[in-house]
PDB file of N, CA and C in Angstrom:
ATOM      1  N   UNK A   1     204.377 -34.497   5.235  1.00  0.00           N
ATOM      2  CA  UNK A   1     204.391 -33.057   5.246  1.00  0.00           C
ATOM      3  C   UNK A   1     205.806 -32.535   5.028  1.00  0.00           C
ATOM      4  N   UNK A   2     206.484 -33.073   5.620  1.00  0.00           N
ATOM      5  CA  UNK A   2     208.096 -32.741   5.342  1.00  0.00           C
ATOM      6  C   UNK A   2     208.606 -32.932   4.411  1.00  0.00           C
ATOM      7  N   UNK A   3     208.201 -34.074   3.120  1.00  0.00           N
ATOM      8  CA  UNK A   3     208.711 -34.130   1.759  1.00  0.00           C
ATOM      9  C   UNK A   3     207.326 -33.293   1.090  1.00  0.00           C
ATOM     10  N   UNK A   4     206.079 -32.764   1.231  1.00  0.00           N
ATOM     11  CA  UNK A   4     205.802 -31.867   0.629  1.00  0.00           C
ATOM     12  C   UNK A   4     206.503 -30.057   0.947  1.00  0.00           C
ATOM     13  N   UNK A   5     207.189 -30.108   1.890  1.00  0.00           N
ATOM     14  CA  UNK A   5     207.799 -29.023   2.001  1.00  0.00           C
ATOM     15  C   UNK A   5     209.235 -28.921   1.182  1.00  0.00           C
ATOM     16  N   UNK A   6     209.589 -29.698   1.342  1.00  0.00           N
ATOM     17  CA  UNK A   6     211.155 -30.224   0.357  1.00  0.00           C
ATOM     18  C   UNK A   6     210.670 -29.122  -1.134  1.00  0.00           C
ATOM     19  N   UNK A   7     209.551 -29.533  -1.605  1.00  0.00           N
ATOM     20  CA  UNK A   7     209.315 -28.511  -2.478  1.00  0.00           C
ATOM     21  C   UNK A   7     209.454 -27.147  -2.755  1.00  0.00           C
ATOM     22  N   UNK A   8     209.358 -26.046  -1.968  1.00  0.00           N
ATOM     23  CA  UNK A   8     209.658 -25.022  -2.221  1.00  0.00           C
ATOM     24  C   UNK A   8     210.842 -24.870  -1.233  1.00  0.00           C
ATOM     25  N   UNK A   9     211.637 -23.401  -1.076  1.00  0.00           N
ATOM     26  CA  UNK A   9     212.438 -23.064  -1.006  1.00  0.00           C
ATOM     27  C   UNK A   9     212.262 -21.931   0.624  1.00  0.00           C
ATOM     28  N   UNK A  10     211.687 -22.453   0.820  1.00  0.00           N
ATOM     29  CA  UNK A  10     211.699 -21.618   2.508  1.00  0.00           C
ATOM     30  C   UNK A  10     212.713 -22.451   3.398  1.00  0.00           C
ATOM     31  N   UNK A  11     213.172 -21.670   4.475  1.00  0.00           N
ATOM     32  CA  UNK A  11     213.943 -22.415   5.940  1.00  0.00           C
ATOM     33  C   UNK A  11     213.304 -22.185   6.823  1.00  0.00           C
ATOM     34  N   UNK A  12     212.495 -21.245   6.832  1.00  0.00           N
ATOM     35  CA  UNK A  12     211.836 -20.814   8.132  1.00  0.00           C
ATOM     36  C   UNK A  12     210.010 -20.686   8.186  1.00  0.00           C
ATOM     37  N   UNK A  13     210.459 -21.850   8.975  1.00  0.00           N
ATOM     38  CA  UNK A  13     208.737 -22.889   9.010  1.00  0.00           C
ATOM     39  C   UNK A  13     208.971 -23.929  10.110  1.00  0.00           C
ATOM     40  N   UNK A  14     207.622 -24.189  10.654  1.00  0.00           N
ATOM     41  CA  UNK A  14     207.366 -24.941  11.617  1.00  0.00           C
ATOM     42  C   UNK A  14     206.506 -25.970  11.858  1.00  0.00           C
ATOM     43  N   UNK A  15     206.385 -27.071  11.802  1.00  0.00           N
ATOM     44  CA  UNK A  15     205.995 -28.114  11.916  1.00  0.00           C
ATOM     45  C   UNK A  15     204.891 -28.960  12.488  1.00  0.00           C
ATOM     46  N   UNK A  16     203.565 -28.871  13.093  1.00  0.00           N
ATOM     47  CA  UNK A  16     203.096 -28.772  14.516  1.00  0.00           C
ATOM     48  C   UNK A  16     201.810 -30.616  13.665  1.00  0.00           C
ATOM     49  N   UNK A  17     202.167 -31.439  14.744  1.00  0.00           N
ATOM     50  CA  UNK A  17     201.278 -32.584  14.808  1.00  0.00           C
ATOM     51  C   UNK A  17     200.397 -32.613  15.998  1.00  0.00           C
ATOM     52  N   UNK A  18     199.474 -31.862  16.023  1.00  0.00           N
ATOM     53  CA  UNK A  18     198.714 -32.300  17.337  1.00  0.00           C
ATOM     54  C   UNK A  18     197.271 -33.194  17.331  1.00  0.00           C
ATOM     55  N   UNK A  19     197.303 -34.176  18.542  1.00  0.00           N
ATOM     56  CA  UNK A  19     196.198 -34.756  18.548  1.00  0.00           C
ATOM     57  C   UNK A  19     195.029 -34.335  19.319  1.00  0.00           C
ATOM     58  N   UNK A  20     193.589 -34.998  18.970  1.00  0.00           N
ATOM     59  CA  UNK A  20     192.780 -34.707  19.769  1.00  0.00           C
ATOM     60  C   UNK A  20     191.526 -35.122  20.149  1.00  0.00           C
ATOM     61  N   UNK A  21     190.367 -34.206  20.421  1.00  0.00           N
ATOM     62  CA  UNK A  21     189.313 -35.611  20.239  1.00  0.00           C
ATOM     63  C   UNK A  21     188.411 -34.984  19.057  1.00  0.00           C
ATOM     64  N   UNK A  22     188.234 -34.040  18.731  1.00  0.00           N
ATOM     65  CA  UNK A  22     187.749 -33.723  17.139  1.00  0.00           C
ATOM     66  C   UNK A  22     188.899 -32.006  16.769  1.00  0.00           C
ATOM     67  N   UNK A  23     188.927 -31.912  15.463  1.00  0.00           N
ATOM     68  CA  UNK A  23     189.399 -31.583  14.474  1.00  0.00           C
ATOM     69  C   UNK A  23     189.364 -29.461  14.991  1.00  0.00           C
ATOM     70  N   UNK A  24     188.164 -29.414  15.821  1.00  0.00           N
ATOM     71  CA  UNK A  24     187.975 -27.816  16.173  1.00  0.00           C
ATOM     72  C   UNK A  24     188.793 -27.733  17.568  1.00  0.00           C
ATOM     73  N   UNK A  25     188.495 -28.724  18.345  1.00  0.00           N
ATOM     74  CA  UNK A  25     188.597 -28.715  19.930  1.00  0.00           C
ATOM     75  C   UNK A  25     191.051 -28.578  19.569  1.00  0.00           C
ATOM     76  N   UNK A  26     191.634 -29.746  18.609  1.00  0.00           N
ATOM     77  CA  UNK A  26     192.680 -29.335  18.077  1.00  0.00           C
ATOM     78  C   UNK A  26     193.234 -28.232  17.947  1.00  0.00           C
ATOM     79  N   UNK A  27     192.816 -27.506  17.134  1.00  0.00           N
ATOM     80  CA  UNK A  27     193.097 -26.320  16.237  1.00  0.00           C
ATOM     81  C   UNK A  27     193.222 -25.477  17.840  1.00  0.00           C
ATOM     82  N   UNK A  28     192.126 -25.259  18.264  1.00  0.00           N
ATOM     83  CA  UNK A  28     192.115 -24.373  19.553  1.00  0.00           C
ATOM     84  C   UNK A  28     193.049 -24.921  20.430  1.00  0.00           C
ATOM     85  N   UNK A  29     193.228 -26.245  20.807  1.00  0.00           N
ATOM     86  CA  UNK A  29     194.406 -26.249  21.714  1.00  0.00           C
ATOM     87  C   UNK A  29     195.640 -26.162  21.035  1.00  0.00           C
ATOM     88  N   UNK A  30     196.051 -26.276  19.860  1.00  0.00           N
ATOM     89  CA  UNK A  30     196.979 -26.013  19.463  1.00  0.00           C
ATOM     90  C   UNK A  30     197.294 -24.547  19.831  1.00  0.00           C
ATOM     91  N   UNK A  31     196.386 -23.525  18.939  1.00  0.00           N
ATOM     92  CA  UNK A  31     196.561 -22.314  19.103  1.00  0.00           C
ATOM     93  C   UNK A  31     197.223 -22.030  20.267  1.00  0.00           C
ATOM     94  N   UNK A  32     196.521 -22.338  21.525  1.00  0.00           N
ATOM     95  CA  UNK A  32     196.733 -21.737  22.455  1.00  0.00           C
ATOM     96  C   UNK A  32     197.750 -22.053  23.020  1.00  0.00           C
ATOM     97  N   UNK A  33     197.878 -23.728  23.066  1.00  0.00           N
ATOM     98  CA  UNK A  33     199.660 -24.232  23.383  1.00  0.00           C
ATOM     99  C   UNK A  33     200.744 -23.308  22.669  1.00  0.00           C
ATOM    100  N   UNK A  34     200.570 -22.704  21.768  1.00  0.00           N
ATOM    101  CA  UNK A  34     201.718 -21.754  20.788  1.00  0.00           C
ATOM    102  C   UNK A  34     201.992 -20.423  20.804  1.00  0.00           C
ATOM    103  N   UNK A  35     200.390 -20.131  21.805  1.00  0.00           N
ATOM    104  CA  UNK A  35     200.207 -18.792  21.571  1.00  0.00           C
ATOM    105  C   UNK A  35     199.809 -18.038  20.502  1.00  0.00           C
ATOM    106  N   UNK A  36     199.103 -18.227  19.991  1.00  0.00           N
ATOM    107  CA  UNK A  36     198.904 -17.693  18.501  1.00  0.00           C
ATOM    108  C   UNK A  36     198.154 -16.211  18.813  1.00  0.00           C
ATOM    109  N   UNK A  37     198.367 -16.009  17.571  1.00  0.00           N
ATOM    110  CA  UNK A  37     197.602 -14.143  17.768  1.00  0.00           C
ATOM    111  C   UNK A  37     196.674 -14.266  16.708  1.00  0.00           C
ATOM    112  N   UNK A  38     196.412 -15.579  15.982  1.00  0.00           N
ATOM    113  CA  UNK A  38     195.393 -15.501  14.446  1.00  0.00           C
ATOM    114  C   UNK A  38     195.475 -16.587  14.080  1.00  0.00           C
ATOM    115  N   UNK A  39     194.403 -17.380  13.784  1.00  0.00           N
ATOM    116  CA  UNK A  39     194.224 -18.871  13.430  1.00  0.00           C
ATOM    117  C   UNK A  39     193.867 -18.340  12.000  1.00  0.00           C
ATOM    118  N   UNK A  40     194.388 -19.343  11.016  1.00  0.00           N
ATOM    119  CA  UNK A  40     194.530 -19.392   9.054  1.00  0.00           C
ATOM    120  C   UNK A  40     193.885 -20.426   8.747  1.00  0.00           C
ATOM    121  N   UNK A  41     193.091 -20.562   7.951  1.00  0.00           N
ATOM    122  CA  UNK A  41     192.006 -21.576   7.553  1.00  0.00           C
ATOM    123  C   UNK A  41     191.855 -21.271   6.375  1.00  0.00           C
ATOM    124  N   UNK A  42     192.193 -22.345   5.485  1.00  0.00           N
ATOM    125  CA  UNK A  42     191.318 -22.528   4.154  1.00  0.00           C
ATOM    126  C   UNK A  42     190.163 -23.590   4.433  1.00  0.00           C
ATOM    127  N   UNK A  43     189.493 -23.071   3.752  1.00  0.00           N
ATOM    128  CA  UNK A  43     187.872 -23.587   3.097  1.00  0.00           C
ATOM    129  C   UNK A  43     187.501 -23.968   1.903  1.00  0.00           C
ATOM    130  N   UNK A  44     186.684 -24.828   1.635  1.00  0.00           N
ATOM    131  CA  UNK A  44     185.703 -25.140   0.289  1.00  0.00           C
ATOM    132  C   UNK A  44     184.719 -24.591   0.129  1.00  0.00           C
ATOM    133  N   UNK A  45     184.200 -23.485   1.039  1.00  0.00           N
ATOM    134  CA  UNK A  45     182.972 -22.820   0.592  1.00  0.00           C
ATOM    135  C   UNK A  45     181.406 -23.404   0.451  1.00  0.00           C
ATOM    136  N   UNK A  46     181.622 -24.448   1.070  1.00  0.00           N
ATOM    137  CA  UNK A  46     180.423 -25.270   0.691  1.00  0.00           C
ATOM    138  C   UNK A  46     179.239 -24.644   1.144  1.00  0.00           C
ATOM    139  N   UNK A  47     178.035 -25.091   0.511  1.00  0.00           N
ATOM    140  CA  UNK A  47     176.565 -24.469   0.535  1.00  0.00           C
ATOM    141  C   UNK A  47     176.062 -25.310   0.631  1.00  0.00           C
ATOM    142  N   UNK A  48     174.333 -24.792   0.888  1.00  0.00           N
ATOM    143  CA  UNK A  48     173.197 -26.176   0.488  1.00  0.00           C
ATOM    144  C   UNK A  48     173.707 -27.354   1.256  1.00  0.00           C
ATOM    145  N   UNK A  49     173.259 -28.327   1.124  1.00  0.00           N
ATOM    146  CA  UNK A  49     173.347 -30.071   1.104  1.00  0.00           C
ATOM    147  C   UNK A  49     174.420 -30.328   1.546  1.00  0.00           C
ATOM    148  N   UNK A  50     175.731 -29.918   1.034  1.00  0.00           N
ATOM    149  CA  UNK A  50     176.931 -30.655   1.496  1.00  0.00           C
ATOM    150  C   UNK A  50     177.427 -29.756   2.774  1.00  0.00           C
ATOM    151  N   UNK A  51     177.213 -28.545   3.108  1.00  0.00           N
ATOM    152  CA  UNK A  51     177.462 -28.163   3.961  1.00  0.00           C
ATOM    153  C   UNK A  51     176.718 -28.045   5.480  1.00  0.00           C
ATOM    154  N   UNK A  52     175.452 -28.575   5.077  1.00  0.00           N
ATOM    155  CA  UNK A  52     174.365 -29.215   5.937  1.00  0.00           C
ATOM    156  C   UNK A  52     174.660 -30.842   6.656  1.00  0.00           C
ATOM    157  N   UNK A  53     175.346 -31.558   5.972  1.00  0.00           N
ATOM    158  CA  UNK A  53     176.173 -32.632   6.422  1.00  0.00           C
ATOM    159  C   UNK A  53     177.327 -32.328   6.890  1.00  0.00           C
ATOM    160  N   UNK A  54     178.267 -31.678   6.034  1.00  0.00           N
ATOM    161  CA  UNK A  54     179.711 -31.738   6.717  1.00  0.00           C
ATOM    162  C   UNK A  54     179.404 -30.899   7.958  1.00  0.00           C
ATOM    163  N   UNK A  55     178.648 -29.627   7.867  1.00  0.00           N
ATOM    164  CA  UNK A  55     179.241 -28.620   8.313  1.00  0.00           C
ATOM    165  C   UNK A  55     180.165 -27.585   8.231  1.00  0.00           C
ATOM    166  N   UNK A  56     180.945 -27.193   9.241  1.00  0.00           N
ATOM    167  CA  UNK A  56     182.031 -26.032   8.737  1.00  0.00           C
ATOM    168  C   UNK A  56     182.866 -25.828   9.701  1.00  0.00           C
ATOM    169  N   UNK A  57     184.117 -26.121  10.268  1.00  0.00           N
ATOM    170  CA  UNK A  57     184.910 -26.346  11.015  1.00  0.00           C
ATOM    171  C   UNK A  57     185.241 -24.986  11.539  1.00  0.00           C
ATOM    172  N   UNK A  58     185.550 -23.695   9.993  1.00  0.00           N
ATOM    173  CA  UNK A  58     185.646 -22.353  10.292  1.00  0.00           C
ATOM    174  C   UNK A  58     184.220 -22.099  11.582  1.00  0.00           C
ATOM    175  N   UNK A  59     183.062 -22.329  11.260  1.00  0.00           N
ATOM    176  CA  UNK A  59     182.009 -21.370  11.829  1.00  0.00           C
ATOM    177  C   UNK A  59     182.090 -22.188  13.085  1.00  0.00           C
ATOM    178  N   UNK A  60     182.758 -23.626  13.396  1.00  0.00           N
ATOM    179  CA  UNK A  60     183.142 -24.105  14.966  1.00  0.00           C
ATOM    180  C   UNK A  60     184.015 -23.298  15.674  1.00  0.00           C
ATOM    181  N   UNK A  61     184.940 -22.880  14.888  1.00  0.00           N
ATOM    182  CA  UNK A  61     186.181 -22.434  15.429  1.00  0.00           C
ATOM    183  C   UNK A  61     186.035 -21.143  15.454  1.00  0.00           C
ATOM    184  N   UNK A  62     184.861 -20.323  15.136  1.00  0.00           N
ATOM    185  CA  UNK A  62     184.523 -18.810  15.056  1.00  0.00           C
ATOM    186  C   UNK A  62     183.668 -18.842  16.552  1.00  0.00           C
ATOM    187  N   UNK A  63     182.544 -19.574  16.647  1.00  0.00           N
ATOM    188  CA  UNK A  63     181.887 -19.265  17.651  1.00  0.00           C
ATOM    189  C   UNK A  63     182.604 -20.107  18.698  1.00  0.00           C
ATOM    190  N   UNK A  64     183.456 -20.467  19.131  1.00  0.00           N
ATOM    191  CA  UNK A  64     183.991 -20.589  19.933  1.00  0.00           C
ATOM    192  C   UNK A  64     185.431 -20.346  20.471  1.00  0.00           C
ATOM    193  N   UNK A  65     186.015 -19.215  19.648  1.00  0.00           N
ATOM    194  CA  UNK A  65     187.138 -18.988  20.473  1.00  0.00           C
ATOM    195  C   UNK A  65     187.264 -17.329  20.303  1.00  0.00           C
ATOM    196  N   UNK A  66     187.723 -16.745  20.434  1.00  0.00           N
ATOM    197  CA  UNK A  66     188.098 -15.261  20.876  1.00  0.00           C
ATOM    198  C   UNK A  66     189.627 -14.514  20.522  1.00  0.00           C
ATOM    199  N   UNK A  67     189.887 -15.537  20.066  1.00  0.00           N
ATOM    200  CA  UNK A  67     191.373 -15.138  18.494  1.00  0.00           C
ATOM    201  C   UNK A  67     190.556 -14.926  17.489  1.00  0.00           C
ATOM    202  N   UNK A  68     191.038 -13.698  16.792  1.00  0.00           N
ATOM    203  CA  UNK A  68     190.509 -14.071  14.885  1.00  0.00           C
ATOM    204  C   UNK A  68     190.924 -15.052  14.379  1.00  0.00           C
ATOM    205  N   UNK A  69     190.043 -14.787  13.315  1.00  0.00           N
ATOM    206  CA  UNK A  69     190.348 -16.256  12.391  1.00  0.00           C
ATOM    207  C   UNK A  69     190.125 -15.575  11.031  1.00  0.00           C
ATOM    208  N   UNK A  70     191.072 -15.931  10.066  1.00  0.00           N
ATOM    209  CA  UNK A  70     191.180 -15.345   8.702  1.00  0.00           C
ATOM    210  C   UNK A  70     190.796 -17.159   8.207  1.00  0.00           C
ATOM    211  N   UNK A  71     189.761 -17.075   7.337  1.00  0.00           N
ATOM    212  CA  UNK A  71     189.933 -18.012   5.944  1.00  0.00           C
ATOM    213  C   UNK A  71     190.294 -17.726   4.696  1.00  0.00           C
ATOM    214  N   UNK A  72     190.924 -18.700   3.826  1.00  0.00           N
ATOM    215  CA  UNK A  72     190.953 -18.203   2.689  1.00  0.00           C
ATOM    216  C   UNK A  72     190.295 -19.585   1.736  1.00  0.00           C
ATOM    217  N   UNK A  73     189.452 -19.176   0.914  1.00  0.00           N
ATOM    218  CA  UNK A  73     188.750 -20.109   0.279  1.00  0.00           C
ATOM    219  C   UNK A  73     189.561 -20.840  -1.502  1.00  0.00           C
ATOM    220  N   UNK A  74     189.645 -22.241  -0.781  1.00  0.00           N
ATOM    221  CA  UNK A  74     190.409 -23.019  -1.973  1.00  0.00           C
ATOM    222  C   UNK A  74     189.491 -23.445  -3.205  1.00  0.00           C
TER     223      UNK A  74
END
């Protein structure tokens, strides 16, 4: 992550590795360890079939926490 940042030209950015026991339960303790005022999520938009398997990490992290959450779809 740090040599994909080398790429552009910002100084002011922050870094955050956190572990956990799945990928939503994370995001939320992160948030909250930081304090956040708005969790940022990109998405694939998935439908049908593949999103019936994967699921959707956004609609985990919607019905269960009480910060907004902005996605933006990749």
């Amino acid at each position: 992550m740090k040599e994909f940042i080398t790429n552009f030209t910002t100084n002011n950015y922050s870094l955050h590795i956190f572990y956990d026991s799945n990928i939503e339960k994370g995001i939320l303790n992160l948030s909250n360890s930081v304090n956040a005022d708005l969790i940022g999520l990109c998405t694939h938009d998935r439908t049908g079939l593949a999103h019936f398997f994967n699921g959707s990490i956004s609609e985990d992290l919607i019905n269960h926490t009480t910060k907004p959450v902005i996605t933006f779809k990749i």
